[in-house]
PDB file of N, CA and C in Angstrom:
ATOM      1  N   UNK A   1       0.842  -1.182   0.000  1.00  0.00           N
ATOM      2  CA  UNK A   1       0.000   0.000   0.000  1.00  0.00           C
ATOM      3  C   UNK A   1       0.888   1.246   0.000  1.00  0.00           C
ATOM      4  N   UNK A   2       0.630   2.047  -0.888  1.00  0.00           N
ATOM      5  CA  UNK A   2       1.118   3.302  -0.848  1.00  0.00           C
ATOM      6  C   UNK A   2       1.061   4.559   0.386  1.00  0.00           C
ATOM      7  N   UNK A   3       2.192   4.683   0.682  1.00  0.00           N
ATOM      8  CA  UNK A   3       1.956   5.757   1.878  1.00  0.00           C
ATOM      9  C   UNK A   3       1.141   6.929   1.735  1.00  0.00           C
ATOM     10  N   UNK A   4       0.326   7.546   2.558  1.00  0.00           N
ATOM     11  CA  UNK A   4      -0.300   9.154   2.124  1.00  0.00           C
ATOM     12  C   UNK A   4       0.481   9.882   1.606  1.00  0.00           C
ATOM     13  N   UNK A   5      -0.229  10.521   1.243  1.00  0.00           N
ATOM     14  CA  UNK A   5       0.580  12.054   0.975  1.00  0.00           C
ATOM     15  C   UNK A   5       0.034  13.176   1.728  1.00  0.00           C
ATOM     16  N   UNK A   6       0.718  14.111   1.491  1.00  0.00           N
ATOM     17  CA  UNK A   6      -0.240  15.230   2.400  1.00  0.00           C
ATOM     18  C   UNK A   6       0.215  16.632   1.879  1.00  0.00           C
ATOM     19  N   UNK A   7      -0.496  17.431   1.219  1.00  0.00           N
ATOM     20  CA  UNK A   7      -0.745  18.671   0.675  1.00  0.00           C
ATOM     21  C   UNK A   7      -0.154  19.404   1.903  1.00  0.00           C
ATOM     22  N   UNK A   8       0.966  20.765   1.433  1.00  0.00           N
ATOM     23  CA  UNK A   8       1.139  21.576   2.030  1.00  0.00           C
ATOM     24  C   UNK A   8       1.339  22.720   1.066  1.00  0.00           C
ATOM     25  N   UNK A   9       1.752  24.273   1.610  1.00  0.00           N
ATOM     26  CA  UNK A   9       1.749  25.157   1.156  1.00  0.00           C
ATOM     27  C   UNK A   9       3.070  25.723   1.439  1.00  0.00           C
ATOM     28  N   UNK A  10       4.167  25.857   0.581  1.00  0.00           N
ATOM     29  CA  UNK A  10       5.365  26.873   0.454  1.00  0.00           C
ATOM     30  C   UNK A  10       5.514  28.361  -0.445  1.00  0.00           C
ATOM     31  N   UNK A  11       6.675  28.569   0.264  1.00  0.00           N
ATOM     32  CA  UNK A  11       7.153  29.971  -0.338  1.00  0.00           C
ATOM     33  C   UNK A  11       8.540  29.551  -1.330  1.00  0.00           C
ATOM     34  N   UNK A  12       8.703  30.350  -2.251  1.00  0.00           N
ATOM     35  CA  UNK A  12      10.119  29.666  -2.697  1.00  0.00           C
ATOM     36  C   UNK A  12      10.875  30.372  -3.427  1.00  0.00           C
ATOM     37  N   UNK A  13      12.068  30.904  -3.848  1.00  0.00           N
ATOM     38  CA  UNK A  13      12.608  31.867  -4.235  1.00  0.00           C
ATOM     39  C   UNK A  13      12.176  31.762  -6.175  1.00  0.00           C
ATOM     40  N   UNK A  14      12.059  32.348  -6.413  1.00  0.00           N
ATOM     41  CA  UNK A  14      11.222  32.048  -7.983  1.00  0.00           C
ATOM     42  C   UNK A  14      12.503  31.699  -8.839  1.00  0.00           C
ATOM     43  N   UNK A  15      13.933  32.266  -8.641  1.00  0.00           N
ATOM     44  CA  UNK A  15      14.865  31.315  -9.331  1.00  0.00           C
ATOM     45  C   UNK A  15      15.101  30.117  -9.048  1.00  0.00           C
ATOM     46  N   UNK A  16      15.195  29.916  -7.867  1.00  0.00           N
ATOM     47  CA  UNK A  16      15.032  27.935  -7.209  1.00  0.00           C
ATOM     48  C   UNK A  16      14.031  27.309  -8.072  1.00  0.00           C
ATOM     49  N   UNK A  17      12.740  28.135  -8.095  1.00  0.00           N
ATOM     50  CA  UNK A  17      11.744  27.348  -8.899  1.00  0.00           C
ATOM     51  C   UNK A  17      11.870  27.069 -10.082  1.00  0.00           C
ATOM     52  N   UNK A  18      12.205  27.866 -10.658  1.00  0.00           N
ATOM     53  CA  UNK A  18      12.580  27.379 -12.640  1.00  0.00           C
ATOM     54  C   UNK A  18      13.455  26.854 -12.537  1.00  0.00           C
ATOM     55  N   UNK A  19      15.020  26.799 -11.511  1.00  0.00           N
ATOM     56  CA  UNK A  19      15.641  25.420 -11.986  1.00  0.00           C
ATOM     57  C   UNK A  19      14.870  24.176 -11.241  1.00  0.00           C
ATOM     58  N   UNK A  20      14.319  24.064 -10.273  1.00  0.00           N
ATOM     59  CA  UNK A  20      13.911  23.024 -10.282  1.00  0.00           C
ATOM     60  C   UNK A  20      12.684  22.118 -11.247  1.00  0.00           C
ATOM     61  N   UNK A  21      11.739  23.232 -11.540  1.00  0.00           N
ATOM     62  CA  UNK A  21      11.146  22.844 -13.008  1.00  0.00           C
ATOM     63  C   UNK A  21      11.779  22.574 -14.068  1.00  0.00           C
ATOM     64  N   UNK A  22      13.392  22.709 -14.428  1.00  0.00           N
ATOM     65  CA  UNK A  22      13.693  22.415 -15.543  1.00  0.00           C
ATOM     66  C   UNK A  22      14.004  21.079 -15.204  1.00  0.00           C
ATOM     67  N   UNK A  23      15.002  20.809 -13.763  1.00  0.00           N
ATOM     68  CA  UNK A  23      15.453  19.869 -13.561  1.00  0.00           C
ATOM     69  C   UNK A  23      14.037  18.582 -13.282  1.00  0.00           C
ATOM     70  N   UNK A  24      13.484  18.722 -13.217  1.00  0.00           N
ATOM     71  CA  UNK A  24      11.806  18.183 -12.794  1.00  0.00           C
ATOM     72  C   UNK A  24      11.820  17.807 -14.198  1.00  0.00           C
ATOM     73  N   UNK A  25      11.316  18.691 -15.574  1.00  0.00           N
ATOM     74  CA  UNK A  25      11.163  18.159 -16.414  1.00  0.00           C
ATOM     75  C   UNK A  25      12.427  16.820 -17.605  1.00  0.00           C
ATOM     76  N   UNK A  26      13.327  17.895 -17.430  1.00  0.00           N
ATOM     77  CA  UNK A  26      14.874  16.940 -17.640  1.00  0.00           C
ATOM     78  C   UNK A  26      15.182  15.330 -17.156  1.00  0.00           C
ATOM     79  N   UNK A  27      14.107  15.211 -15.927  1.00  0.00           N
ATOM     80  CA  UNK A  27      13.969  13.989 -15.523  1.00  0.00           C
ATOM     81  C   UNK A  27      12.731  13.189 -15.821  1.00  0.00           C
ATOM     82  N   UNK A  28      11.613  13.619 -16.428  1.00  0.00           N
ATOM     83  CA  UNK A  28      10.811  13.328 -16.554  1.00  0.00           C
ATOM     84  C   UNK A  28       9.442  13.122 -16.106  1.00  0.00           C
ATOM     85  N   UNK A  29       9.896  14.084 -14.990  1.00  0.00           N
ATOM     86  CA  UNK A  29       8.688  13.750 -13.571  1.00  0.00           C
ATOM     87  C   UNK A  29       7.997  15.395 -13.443  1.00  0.00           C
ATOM     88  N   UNK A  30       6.785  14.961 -12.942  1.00  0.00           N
ATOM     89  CA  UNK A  30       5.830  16.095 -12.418  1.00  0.00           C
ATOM     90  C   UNK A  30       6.502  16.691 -11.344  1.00  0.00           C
ATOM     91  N   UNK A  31       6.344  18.116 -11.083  1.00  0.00           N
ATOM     92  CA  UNK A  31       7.364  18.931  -9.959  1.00  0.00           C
ATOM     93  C   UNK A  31       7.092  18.492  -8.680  1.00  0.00           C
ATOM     94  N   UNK A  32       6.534  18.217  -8.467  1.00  0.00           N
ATOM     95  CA  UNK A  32       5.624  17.526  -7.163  1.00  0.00           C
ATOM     96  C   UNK A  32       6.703  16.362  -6.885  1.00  0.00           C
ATOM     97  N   UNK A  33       6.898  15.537  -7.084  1.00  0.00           N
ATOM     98  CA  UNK A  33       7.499  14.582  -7.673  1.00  0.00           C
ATOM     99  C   UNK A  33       8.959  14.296  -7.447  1.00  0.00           C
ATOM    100  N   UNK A  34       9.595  15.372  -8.404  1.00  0.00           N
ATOM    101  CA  UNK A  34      10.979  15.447  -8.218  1.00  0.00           C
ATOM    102  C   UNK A  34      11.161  16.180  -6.932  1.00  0.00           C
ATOM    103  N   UNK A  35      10.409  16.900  -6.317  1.00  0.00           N
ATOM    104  CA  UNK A  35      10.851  17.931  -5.089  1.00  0.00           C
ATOM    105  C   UNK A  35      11.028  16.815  -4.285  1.00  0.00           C
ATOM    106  N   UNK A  36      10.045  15.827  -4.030  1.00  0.00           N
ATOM    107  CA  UNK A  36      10.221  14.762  -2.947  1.00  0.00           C
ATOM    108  C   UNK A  36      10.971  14.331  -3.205  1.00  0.00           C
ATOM    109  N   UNK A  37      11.695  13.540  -4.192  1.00  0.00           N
ATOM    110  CA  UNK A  37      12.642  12.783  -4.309  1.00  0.00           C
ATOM    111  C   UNK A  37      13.815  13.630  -3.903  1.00  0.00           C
ATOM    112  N   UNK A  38      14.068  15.079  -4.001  1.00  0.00           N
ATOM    113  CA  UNK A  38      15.489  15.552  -3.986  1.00  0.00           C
ATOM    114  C   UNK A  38      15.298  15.870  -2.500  1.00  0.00           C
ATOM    115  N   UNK A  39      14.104  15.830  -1.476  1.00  0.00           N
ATOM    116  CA  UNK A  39      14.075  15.996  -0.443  1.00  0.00           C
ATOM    117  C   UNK A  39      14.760  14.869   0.310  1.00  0.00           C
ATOM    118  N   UNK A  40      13.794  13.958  -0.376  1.00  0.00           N
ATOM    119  CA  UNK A  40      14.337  12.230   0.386  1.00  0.00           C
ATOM    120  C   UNK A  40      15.964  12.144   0.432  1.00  0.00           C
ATOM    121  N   UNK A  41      16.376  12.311  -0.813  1.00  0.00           N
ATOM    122  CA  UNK A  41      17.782  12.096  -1.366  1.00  0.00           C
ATOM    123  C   UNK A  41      18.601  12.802   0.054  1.00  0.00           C
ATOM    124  N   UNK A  42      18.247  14.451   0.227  1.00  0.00           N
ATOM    125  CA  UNK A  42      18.795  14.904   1.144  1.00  0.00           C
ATOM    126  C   UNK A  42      18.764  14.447   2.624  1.00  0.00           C
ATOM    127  N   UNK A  43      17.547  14.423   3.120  1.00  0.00           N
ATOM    128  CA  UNK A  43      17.424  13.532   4.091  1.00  0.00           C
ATOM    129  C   UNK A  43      18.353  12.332   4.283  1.00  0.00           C
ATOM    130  N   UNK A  44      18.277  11.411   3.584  1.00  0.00           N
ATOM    131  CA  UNK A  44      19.315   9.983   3.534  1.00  0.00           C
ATOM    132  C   UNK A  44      20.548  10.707   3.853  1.00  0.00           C
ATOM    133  N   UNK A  45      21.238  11.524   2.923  1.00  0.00           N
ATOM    134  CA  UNK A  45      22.396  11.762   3.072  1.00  0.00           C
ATOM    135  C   UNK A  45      22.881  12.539   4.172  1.00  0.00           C
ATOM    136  N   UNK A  46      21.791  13.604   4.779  1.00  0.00           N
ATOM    137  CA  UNK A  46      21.730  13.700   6.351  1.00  0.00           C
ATOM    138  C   UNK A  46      21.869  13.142   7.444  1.00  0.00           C
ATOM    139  N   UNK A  47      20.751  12.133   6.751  1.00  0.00           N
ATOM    140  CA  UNK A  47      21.035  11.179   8.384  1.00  0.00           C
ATOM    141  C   UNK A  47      21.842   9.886   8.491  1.00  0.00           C
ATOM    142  N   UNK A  48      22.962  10.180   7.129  1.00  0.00           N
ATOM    143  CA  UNK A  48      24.212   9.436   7.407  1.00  0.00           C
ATOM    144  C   UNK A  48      25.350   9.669   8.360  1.00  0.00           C
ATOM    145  N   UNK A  49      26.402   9.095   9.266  1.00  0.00           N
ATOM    146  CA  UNK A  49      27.302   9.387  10.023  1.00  0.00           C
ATOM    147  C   UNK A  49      28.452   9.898   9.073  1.00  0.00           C
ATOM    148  N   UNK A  50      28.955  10.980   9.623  1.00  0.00           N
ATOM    149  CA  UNK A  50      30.453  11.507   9.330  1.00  0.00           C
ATOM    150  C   UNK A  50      31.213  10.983   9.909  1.00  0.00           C
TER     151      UNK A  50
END
């Protein structure tokens, strides 16, 4: 079973946003989409030990 999701509301610097829409589309995914994944990505690599 697929986990929820859950709708929220941000602010975002409007140049962050067009590269991440390019990079969103460049990958093939809806922006929605790629934001989570580059969130997750960060996360993992966060909560790795130095």
């Amino acid at each position: 079973m697929k986990p929820l999701k859950e709708r929220i509301s941000i602010t975002i610097d409007s140049d962050v946003l067009a590269k991440i829409k390019d990079k969103a589309e460049y990958d093939g995914r809806p922006l929605s989409q790629y934001i989570n994944l580059v969130l997750k990505k960060h996360l993992q690599k966060d909560a790795q030990p130095q």
